[in-house]
N, C-alpha and C. Protein backbone atom coordinates (compact mmCIF):
# COMPACT_ATOMS: atom_id res chain seq x y z
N UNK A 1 1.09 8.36 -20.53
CA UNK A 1 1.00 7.77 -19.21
C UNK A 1 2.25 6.94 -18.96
N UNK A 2 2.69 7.67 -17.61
CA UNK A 2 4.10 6.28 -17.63
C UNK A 2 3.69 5.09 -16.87
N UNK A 3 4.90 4.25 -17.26
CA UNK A 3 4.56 2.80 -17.22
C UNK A 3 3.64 2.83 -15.42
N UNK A 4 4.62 3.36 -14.94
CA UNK A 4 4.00 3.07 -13.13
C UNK A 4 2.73 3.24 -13.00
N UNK A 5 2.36 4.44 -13.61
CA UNK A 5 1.13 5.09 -13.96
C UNK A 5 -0.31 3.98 -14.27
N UNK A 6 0.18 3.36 -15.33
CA UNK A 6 -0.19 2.37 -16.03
C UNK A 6 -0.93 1.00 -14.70
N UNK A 7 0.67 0.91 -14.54
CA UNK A 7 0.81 -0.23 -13.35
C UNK A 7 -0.33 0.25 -12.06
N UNK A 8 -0.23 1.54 -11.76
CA UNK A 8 -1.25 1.51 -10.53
C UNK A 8 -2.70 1.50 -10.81
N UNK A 9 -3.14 1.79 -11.72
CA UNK A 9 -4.07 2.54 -12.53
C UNK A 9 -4.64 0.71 -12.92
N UNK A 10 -3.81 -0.15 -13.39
CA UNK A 10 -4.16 -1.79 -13.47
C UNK A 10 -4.38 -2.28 -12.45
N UNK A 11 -3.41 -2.09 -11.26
CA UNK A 11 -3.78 -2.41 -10.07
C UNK A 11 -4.96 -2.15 -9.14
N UNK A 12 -5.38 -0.71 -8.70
CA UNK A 12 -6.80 -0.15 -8.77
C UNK A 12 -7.70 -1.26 -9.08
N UNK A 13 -7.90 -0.94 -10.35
CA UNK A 13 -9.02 -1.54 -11.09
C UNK A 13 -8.93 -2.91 -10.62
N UNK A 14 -8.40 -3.90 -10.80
CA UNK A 14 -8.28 -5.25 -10.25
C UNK A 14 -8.86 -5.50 -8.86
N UNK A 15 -8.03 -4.55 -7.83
CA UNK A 15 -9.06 -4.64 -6.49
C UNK A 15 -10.09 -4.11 -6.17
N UNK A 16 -10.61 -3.60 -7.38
CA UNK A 16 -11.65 -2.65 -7.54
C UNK A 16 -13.26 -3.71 -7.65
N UNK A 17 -12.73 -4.60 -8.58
CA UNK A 17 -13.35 -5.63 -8.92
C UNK A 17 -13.35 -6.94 -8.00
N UNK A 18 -12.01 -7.02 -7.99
CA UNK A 18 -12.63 -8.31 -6.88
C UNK A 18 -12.92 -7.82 -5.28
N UNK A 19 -12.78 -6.66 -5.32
CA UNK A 19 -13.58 -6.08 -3.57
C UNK A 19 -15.15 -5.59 -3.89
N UNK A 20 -15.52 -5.63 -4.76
CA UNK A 20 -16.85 -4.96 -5.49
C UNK A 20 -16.54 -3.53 -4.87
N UNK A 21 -16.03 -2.44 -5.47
CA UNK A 21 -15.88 -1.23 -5.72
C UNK A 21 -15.09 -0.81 -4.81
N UNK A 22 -14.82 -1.57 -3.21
CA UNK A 22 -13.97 -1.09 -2.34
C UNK A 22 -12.69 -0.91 -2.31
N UNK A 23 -12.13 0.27 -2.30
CA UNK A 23 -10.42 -0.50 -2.89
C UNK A 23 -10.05 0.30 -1.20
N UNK A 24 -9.33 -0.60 -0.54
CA UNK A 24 -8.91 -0.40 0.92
C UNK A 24 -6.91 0.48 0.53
N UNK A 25 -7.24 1.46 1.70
CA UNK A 25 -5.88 1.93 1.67
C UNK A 25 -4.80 1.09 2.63
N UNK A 26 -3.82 0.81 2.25
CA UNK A 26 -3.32 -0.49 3.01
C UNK A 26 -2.63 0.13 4.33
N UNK A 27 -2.32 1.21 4.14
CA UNK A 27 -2.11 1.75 5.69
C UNK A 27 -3.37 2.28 6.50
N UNK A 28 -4.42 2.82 6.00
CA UNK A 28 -5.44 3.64 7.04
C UNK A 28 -6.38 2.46 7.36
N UNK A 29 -6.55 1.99 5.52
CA UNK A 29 -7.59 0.94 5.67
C UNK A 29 -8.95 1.25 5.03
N UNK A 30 -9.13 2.65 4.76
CA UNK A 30 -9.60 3.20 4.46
C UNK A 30 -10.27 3.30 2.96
N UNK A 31 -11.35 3.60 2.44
CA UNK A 31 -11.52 3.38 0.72
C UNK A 31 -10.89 4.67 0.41
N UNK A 32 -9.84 4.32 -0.78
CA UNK A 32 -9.25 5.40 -1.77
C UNK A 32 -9.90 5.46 -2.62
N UNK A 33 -10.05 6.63 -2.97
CA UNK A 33 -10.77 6.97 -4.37
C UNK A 33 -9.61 7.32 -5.60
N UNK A 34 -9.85 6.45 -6.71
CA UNK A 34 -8.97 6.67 -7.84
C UNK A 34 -8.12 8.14 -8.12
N UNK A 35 -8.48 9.18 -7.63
CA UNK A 35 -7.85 10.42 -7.10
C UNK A 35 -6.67 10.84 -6.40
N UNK A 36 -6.77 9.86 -5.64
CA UNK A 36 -5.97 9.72 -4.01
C UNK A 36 -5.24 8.68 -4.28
N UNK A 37 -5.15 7.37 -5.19
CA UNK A 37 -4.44 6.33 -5.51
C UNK A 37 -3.08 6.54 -5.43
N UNK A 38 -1.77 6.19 -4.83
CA UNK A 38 -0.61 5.78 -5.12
C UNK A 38 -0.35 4.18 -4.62
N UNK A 39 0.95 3.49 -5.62
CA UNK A 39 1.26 2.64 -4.99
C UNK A 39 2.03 3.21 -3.82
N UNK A 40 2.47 1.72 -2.57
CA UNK A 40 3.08 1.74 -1.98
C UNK A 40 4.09 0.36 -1.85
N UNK A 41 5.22 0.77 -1.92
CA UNK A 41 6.03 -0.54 -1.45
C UNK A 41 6.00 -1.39 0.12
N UNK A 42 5.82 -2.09 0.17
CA UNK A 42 5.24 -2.78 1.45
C UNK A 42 6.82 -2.81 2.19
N UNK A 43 7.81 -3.72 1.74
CA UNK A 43 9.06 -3.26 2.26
C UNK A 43 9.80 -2.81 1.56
N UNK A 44 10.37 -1.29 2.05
CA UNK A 44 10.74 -0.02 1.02
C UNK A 44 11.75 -0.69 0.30
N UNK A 45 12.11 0.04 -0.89
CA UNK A 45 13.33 -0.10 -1.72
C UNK A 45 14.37 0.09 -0.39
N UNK A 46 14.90 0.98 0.07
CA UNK A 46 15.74 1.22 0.55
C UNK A 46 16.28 0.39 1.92
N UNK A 47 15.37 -0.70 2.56
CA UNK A 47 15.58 -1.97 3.01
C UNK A 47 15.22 -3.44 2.59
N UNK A 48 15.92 -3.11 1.21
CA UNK A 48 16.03 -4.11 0.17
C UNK A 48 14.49 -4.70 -0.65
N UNK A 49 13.79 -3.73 -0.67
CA UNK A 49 12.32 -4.37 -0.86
C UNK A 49 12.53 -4.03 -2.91
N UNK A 50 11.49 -4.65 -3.31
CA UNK A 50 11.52 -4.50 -4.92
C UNK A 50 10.26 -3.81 -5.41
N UNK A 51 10.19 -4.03 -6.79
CA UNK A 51 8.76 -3.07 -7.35
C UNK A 51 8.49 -4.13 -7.86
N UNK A 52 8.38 -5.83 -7.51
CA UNK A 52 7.46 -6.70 -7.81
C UNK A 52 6.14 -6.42 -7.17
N UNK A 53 5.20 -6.85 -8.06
CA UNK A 53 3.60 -7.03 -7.47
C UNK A 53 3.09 -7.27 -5.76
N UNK A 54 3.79 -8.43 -5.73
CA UNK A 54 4.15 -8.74 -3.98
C UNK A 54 4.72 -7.75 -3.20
N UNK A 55 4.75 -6.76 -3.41
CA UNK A 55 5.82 -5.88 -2.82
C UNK A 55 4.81 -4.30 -2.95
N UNK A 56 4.08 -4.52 -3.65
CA UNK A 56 3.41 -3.32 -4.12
C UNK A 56 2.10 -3.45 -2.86
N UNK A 57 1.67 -2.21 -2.85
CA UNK A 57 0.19 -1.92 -2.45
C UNK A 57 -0.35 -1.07 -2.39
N UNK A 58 -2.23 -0.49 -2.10
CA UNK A 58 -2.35 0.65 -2.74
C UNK A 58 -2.94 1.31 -1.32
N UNK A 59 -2.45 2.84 -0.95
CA UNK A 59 -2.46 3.47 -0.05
C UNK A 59 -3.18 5.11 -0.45
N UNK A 60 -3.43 6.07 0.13
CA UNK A 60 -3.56 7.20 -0.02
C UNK A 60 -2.44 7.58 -0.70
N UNK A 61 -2.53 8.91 -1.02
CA UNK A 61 -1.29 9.57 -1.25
C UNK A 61 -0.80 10.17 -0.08
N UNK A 62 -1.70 10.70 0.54
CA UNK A 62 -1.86 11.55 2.06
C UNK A 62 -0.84 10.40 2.74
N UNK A 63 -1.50 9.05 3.36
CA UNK A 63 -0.81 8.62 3.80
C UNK A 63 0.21 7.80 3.68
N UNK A 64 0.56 7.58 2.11
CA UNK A 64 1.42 7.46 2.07
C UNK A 64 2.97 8.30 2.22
N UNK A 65 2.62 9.36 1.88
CA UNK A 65 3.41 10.46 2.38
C UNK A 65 3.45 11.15 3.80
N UNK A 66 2.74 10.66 4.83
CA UNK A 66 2.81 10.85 5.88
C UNK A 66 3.60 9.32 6.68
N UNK A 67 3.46 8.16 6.16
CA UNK A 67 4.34 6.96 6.63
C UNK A 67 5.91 7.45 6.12
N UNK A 68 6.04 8.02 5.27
CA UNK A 68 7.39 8.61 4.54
C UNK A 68 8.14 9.55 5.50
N UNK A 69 7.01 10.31 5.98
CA UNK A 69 7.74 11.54 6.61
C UNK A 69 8.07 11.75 8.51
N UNK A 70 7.53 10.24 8.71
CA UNK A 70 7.72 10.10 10.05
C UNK A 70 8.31 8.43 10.12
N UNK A 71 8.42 7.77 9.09
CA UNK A 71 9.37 6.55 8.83
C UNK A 71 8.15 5.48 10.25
N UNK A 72 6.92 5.55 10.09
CA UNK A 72 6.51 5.10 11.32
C UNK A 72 6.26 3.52 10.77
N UNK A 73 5.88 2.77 9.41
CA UNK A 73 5.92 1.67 9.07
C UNK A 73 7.26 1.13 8.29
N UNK A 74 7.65 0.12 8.76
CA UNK A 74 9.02 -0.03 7.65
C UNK A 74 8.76 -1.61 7.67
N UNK A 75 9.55 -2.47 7.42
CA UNK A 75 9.56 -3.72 6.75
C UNK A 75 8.94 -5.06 7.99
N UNK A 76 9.39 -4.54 9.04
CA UNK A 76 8.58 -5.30 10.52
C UNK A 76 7.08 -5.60 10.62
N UNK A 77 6.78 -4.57 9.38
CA UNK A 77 5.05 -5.45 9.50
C UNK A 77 4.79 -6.23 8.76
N UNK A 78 5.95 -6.76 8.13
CA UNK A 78 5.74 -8.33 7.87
C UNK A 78 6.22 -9.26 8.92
N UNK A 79 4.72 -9.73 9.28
CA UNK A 79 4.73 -10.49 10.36
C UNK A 79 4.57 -12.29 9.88
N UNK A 80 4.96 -13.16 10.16
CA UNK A 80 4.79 -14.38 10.00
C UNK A 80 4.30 -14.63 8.21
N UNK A 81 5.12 -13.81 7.43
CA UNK A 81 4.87 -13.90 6.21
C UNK A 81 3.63 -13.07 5.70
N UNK A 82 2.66 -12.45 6.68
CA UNK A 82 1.54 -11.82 6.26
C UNK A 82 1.61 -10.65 6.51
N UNK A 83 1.44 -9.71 5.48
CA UNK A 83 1.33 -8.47 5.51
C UNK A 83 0.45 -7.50 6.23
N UNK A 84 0.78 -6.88 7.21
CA UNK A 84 -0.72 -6.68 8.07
C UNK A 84 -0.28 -5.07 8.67
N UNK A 85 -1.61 -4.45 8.28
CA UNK A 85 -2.14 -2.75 7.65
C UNK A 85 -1.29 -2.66 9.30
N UNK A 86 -1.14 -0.78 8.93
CA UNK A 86 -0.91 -0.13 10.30
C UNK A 86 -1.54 -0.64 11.41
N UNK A 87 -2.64 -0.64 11.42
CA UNK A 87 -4.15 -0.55 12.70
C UNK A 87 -3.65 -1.86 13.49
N UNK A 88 -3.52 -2.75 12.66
CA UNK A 88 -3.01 -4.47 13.07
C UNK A 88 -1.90 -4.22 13.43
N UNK A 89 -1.03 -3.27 13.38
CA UNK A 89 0.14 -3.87 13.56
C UNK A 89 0.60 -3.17 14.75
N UNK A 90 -0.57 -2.40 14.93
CA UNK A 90 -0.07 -1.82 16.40
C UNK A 90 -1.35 -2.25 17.19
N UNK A 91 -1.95 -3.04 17.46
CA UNK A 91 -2.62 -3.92 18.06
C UNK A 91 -2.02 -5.01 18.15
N UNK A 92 -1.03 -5.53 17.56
CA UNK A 92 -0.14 -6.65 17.75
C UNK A 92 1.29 -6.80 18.94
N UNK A 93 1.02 -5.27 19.15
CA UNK A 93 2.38 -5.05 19.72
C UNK A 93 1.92 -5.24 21.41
């Protein structure tokens, strides 16, 4: 298992537990099932974001690869320091 592997797979489980079994996809919002798990970087590597914890979150794979392929969330939904899902953030606008 590689390390990332590891890392999401710890992560999961953690919000697994303190949501009592719900683990929310941070873009749909949606419950992922350990199947469907990838991380996601909240603000991408590629506009300076990191692979610290703070920076991480857990999304579909589906949609995370669909925010990838139409570039429709990028680092602007950090709003007033709080991180806030797709759904919010276009209700904000």
């Amino acid at each position: 298992m590689s390390k990332l592997s590891h890392t999401r797979d710890k992560i999961y489980k953690t919000v697994a537990r303190q949501m009592h079994g719900v683990v929310p996809c941070w873009v749909c919002g949606e419950h992922v099932l350990p199947a469907a798990v990838t991380l996601e970087h909240i603000k991408p590597l590629s506009e300076g974001g990191n692979s610290h914890l703070e920076n991480l979150a857990i999304s579909h794979d589906v949609c995370n690869n669909q925010r990838h392929a139409v570039g429709a969330v990028t680092a602007s939904l950090i709003l007033d320091g709080c991180v806030q899902r797709r759904s919010e953030f276009k209700s904000a606008i």
